[in-house]
N, C-alpha and C. Protein backbone atom coordinates (compact mmCIF):
# COMPACT_ATOMS: atom_id res chain seq x y z
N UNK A 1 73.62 40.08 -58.37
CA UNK A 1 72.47 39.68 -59.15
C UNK A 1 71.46 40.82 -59.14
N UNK A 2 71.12 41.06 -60.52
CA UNK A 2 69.97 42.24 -60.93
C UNK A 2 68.47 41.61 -60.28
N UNK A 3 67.95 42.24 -59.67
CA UNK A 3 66.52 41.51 -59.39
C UNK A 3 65.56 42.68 -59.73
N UNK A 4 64.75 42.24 -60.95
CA UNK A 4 63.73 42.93 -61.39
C UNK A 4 62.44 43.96 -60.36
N UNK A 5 62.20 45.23 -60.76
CA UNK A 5 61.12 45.48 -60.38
C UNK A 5 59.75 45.57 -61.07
N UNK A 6 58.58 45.42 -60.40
CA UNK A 6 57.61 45.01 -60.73
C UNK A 6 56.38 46.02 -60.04
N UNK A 7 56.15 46.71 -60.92
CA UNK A 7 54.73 47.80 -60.58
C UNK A 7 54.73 48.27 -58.99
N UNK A 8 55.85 48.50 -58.34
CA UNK A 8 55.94 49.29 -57.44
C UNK A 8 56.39 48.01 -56.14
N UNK A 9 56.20 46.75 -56.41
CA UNK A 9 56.68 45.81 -55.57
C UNK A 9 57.73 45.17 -55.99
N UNK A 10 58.66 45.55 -54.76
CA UNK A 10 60.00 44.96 -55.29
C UNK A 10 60.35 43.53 -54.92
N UNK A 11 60.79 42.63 -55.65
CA UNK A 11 61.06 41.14 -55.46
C UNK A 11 61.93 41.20 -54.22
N UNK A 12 62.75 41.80 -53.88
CA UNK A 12 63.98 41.66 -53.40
C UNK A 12 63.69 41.93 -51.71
N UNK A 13 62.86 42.82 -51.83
CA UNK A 13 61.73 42.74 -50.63
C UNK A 13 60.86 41.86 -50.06
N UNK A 14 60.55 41.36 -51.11
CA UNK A 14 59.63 40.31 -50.41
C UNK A 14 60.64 38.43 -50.60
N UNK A 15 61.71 38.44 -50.96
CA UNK A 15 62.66 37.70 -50.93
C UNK A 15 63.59 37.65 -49.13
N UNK A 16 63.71 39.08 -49.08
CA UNK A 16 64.36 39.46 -47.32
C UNK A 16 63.46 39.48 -46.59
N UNK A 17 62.38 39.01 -46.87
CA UNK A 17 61.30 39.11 -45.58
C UNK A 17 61.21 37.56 -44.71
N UNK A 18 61.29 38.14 -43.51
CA UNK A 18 61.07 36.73 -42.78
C UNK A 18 59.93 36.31 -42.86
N UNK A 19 60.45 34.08 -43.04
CA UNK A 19 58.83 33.78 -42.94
C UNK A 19 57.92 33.69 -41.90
N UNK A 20 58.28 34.31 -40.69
CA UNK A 20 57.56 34.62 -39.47
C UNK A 20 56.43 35.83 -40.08
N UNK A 21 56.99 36.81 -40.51
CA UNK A 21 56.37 37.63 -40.91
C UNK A 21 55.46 38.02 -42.48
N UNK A 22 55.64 36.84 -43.06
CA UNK A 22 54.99 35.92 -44.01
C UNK A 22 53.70 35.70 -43.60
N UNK A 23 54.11 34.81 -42.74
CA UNK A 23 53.40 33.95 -41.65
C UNK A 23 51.76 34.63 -41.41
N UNK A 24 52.41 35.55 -40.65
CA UNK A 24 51.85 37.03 -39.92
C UNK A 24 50.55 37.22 -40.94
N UNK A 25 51.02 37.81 -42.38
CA UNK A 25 50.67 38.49 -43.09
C UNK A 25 49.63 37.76 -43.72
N UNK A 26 49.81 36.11 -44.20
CA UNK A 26 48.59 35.15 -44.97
C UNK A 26 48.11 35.05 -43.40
N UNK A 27 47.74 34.46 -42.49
CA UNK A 27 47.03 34.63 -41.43
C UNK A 27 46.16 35.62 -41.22
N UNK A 28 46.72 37.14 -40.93
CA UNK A 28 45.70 38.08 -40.77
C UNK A 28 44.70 38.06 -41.94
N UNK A 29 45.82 37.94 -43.62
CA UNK A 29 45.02 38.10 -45.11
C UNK A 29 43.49 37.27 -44.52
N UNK A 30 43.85 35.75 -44.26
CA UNK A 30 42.90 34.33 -43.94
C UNK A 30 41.91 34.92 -42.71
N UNK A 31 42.11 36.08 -41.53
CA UNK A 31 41.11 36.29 -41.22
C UNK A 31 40.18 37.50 -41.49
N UNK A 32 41.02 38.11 -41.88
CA UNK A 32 39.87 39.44 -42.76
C UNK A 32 39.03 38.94 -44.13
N UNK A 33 39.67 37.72 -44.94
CA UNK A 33 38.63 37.36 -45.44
C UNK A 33 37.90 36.51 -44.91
N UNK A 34 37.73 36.02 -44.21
CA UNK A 34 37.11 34.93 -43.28
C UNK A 34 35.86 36.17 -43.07
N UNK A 35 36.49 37.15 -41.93
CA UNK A 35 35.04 38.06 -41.81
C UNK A 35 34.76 38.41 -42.60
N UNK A 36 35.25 39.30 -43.87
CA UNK A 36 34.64 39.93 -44.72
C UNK A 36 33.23 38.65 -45.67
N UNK A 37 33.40 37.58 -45.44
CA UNK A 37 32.55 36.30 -46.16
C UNK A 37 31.49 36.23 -44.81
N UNK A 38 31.51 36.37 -43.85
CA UNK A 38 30.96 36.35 -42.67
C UNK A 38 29.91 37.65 -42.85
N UNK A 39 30.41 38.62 -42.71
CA UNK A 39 29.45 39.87 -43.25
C UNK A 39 28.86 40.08 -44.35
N UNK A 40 28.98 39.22 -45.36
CA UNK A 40 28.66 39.43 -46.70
C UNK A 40 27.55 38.25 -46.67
N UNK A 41 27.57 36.80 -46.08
CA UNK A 41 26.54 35.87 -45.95
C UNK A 41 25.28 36.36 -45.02
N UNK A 42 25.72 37.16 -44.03
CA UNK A 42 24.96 37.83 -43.14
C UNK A 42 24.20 38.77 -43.76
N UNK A 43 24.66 39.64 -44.73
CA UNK A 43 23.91 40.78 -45.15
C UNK A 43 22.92 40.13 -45.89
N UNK A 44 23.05 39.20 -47.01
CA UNK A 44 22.46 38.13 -48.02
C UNK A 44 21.02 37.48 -46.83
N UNK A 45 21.64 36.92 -46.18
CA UNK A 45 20.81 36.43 -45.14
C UNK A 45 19.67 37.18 -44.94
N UNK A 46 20.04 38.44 -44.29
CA UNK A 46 18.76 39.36 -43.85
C UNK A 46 18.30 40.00 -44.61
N UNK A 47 18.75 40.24 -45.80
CA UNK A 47 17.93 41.22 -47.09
C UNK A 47 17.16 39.59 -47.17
N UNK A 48 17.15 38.82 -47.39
CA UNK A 48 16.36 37.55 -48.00
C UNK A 48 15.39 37.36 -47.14
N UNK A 49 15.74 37.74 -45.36
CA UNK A 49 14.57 37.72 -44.64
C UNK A 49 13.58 38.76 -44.31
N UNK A 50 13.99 39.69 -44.70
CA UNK A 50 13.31 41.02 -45.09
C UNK A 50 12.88 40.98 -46.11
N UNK A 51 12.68 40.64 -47.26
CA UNK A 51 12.38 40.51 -48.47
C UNK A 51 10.99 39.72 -48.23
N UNK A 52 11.34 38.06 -47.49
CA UNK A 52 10.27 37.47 -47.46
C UNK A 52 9.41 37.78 -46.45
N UNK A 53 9.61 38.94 -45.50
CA UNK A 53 8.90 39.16 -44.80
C UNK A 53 8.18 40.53 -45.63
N UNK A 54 8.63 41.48 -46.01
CA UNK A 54 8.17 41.80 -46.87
C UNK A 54 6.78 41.25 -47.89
N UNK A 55 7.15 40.45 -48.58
CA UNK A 55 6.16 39.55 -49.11
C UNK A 55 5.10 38.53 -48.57
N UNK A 56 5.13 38.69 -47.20
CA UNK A 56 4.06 38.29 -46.28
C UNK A 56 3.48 39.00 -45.75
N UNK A 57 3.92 40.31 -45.70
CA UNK A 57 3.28 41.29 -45.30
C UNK A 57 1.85 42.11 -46.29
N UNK A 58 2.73 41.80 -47.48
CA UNK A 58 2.13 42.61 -48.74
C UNK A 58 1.01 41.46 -48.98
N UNK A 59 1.08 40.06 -48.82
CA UNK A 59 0.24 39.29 -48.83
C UNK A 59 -1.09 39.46 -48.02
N UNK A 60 -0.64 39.59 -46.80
CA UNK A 60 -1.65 40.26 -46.30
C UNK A 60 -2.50 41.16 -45.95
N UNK A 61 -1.80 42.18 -46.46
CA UNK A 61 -2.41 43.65 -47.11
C UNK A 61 -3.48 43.10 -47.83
N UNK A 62 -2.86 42.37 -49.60
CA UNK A 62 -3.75 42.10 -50.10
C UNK A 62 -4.86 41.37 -49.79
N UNK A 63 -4.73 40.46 -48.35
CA UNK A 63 -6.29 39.51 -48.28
C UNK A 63 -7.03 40.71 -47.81
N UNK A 64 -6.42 41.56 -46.69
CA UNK A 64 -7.58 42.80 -45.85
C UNK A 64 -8.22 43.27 -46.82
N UNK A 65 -7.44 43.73 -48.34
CA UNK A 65 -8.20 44.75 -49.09
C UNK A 65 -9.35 43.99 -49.78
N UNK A 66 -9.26 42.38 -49.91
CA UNK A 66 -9.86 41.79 -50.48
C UNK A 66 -11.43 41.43 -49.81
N UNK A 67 -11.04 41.22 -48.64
CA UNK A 67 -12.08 41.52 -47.86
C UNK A 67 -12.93 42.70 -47.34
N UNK A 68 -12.00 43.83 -47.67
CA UNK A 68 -12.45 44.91 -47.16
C UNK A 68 -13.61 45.47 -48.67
N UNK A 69 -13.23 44.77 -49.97
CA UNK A 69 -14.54 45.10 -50.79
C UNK A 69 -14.96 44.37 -50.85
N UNK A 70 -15.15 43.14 -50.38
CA UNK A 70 -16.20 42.19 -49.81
C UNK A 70 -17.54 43.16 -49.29
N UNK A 71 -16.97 43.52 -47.81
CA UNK A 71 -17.97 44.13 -47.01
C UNK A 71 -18.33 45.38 -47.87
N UNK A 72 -17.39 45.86 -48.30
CA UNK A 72 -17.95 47.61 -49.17
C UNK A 72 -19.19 46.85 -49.97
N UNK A 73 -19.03 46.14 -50.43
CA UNK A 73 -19.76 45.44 -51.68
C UNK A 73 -21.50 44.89 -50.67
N UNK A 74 -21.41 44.29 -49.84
CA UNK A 74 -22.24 44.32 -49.01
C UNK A 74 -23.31 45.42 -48.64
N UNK A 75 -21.95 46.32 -48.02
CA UNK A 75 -22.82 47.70 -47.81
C UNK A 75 -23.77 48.45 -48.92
N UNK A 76 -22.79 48.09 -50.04
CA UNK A 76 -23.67 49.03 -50.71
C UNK A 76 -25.11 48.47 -51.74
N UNK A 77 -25.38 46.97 -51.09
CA UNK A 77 -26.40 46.43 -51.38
C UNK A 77 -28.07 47.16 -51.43
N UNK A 78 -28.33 46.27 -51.71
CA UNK A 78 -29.99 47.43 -51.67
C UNK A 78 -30.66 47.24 -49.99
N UNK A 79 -30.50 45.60 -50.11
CA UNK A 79 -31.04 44.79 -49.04
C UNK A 79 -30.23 45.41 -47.40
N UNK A 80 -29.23 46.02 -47.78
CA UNK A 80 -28.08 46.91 -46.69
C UNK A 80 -28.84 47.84 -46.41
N UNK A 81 -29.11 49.11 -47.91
CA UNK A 81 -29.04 49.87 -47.36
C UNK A 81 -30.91 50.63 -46.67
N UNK A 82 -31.66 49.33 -47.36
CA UNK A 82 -33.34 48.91 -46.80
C UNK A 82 -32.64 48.62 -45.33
N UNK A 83 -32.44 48.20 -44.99
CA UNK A 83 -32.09 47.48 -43.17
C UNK A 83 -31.68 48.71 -42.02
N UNK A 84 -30.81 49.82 -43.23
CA UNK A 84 -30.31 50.74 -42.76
C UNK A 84 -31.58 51.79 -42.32
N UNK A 85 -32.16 52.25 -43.75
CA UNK A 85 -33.30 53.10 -43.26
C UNK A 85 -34.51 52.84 -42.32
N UNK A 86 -34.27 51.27 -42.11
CA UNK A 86 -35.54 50.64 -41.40
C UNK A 86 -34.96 51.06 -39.56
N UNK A 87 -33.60 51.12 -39.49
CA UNK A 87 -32.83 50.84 -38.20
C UNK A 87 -32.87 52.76 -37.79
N UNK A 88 -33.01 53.75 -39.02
CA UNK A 88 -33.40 54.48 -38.81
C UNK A 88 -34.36 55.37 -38.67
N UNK A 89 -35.36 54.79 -38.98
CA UNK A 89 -36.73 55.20 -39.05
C UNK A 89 -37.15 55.99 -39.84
N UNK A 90 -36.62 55.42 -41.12
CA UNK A 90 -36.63 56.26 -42.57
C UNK A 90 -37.87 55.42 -43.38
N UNK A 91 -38.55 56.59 -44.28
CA UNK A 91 -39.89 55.70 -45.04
C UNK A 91 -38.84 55.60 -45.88
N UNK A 92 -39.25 54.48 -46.42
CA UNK A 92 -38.85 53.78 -47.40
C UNK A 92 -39.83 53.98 -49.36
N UNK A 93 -39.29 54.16 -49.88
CA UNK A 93 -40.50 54.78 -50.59
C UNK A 93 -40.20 53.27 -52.17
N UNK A 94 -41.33 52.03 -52.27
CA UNK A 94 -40.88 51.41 -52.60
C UNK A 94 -41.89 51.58 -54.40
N UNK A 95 -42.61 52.61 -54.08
CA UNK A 95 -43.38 52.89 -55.73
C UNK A 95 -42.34 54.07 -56.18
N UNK A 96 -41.08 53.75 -56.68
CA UNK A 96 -40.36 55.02 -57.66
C UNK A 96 -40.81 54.70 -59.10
N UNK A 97 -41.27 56.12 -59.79
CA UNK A 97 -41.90 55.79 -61.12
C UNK A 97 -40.13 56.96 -61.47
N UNK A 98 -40.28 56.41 -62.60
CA UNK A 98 -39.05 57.17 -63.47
C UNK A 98 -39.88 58.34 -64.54
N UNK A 99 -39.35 59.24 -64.42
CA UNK A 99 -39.93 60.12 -66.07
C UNK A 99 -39.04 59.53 -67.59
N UNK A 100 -39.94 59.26 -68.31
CA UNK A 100 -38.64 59.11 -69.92
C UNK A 100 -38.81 59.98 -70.53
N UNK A 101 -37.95 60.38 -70.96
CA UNK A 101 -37.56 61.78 -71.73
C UNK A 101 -37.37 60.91 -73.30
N UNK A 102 -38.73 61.07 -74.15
CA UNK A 102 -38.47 60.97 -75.63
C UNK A 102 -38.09 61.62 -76.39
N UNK A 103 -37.75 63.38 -76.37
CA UNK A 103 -37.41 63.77 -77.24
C UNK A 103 -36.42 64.85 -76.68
N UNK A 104 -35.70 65.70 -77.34
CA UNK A 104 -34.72 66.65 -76.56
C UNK A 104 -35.28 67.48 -75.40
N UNK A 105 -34.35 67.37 -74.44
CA UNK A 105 -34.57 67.79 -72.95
C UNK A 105 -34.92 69.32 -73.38
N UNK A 106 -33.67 69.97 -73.60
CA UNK A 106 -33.42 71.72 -74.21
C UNK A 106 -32.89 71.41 -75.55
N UNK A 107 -33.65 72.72 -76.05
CA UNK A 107 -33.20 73.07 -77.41
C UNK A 107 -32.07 74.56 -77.29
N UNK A 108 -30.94 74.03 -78.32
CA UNK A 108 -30.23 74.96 -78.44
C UNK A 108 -30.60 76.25 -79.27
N UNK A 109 -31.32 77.36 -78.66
CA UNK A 109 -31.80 78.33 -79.62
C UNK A 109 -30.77 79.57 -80.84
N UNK A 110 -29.60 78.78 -79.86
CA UNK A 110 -28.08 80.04 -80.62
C UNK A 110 -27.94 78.79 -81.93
N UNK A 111 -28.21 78.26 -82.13
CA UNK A 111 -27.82 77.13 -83.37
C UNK A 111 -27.87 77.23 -84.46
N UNK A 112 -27.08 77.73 -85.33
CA UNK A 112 -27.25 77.86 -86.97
C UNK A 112 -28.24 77.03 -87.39
């Protein structure tokens, strides 16, 4: 009897093979994929807990910064920075008159 070959696996081979060694072969197949699903749920696992830790982290970045221009915003109050010069023994000078400028500051004399 002719027994066909097939892309480099021969029937006739795997026809003379004992099923001890069958056996053997779906067994080991059943535990290398067993781990390989084991390492692959595991990896899934910890990228997902890194991820969300990640995103608790960055969460809280964002409250510090949120708070942190809170206080900037504080500081740079008027009523801040009066408290400041008072704590330093700075006059405070509370008559500022402004100059207004009504008409051109400089004249351009190179001007067509």
């Amino acid at each position: 009897m002719n027994i066909p070959y097939c892309r480099g696996f021969s029937i006739a081979a795997f026809k003379k093979a004992k099923i001890e060694s069958l056996n053997a072969i779906t067994l080991f197949s059943a535990v290398v994929l067993t781990a390989l699903y084991f390492f692959t749920t595991n990896s899934i696992a910890m990228s997902n807990y890194s991820k969300t830790s990640l995103l608790k982290s960055a969460e809280n970045i964002r409250m510090e910064i949120r708070n942190l221009n809170i206080e900037l915003t504080g500081k740079r109050s008027i009523s801040f920075l009066k408290e400041a010069a008072r704590g330093l023994n700075l006059v405070i000078n509370e008559n500022i008159q402004y100059i207004k400028v009504v008409g051109p500051v400089a004249s351009n004399s190179l001007a067509p």
